[in-house]
N, C-alpha and C. Protein backbone atom coordinates (compact mmCIF):
# COMPACT_ATOMS: atom_id res chain seq x y z
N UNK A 1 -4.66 -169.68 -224.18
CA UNK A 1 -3.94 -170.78 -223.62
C UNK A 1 -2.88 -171.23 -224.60
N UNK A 2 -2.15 -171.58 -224.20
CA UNK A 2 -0.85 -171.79 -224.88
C UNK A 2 -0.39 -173.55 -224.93
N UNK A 3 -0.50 -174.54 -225.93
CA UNK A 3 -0.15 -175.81 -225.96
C UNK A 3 1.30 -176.16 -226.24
N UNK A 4 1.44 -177.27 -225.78
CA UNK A 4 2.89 -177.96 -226.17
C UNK A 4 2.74 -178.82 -226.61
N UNK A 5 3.30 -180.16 -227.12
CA UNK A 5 3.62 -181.38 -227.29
C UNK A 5 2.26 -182.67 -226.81
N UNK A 6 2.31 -182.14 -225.09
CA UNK A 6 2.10 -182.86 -224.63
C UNK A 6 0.56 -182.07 -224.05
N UNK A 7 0.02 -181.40 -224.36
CA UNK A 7 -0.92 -180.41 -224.02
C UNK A 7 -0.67 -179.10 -223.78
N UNK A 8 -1.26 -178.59 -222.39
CA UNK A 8 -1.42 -176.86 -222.30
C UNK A 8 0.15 -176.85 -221.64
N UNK A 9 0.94 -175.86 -221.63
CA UNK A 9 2.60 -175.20 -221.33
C UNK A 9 2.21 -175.66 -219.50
N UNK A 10 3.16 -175.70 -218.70
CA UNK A 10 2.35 -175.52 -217.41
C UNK A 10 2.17 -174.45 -216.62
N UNK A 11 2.87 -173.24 -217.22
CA UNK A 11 2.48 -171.83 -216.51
C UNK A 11 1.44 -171.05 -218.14
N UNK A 12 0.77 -172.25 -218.28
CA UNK A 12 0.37 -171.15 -219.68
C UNK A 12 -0.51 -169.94 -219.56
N UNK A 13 -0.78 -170.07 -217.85
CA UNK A 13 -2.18 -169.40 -217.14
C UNK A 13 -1.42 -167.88 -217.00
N UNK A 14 0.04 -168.05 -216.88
CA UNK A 14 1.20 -166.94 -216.78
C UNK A 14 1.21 -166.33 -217.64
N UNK A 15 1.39 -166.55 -218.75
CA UNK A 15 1.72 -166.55 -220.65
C UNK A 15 0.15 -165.48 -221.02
N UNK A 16 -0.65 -166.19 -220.44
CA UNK A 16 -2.11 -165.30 -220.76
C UNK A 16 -2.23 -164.62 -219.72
N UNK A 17 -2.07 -164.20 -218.79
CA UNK A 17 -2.37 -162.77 -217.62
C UNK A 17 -0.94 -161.96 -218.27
N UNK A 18 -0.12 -161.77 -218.65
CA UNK A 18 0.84 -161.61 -219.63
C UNK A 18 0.62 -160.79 -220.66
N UNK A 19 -0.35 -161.68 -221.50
CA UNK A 19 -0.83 -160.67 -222.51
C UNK A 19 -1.79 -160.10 -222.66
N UNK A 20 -2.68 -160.48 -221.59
CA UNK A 20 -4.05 -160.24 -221.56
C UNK A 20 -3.47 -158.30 -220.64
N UNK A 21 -2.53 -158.43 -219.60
CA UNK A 21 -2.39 -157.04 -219.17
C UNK A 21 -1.74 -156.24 -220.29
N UNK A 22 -0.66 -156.79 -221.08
CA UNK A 22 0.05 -156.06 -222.23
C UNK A 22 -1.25 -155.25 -222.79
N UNK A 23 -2.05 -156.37 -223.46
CA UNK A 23 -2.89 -155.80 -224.10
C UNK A 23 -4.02 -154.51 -223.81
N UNK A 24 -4.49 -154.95 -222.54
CA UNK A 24 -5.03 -153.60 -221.67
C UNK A 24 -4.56 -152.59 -220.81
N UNK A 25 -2.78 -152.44 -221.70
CA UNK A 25 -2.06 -151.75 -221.01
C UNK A 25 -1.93 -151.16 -219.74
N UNK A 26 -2.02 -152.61 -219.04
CA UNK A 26 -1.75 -152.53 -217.64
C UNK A 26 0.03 -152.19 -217.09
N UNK A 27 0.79 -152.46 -218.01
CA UNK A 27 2.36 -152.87 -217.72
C UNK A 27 3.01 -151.69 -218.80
N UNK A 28 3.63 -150.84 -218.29
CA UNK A 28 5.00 -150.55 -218.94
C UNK A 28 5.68 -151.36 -219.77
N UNK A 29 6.68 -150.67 -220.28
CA UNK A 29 7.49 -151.32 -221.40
C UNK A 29 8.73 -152.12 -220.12
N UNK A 30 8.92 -151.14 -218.95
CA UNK A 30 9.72 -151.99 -218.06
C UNK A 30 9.17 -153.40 -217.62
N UNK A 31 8.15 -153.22 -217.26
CA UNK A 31 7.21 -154.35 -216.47
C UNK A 31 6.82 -155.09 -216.97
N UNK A 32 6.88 -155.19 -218.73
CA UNK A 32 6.70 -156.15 -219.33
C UNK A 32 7.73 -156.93 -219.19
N UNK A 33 9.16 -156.21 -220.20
CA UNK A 33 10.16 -157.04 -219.92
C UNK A 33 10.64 -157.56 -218.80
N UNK A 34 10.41 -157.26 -217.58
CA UNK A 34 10.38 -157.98 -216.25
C UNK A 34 9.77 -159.69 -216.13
N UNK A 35 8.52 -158.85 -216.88
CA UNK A 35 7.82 -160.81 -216.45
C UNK A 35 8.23 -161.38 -217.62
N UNK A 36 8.59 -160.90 -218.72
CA UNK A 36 8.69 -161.46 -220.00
C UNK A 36 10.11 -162.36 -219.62
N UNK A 37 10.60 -161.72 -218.76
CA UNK A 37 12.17 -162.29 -218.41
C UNK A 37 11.75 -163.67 -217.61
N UNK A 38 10.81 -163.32 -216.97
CA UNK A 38 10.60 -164.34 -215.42
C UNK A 38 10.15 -165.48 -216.43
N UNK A 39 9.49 -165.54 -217.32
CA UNK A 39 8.51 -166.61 -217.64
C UNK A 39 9.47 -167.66 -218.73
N UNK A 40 10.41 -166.27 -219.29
CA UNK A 40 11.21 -167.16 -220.57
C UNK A 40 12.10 -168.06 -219.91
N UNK A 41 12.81 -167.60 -218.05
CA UNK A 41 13.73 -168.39 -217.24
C UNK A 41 13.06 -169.43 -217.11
N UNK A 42 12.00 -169.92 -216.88
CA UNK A 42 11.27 -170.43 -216.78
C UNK A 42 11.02 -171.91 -217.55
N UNK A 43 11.65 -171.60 -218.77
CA UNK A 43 11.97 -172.93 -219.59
C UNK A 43 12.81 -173.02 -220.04
């Protein structure tokens, strides 16, 4: 889980299915940078 300021980020649930697939190499190097894009627009 991922905190801010003010507590947890509000897609932090995003941020961890994220890395949790990176990590069990669920995603390509494309498909990462895909969501990696979606999540950074994002703030």
């Amino acid at each position: 889980m991922f905190y801010g300021t003010a507590g947890p980020a509000p897609d932090s649930e995003h941020w961890e299915q994220l890395v949790l697939d990176v990590a069990s190499s669920k995603l390509d190097r494309d498909d990462t940078t895909r969501r990696l894009r979606k999540l950074v627009k994002k703030h």
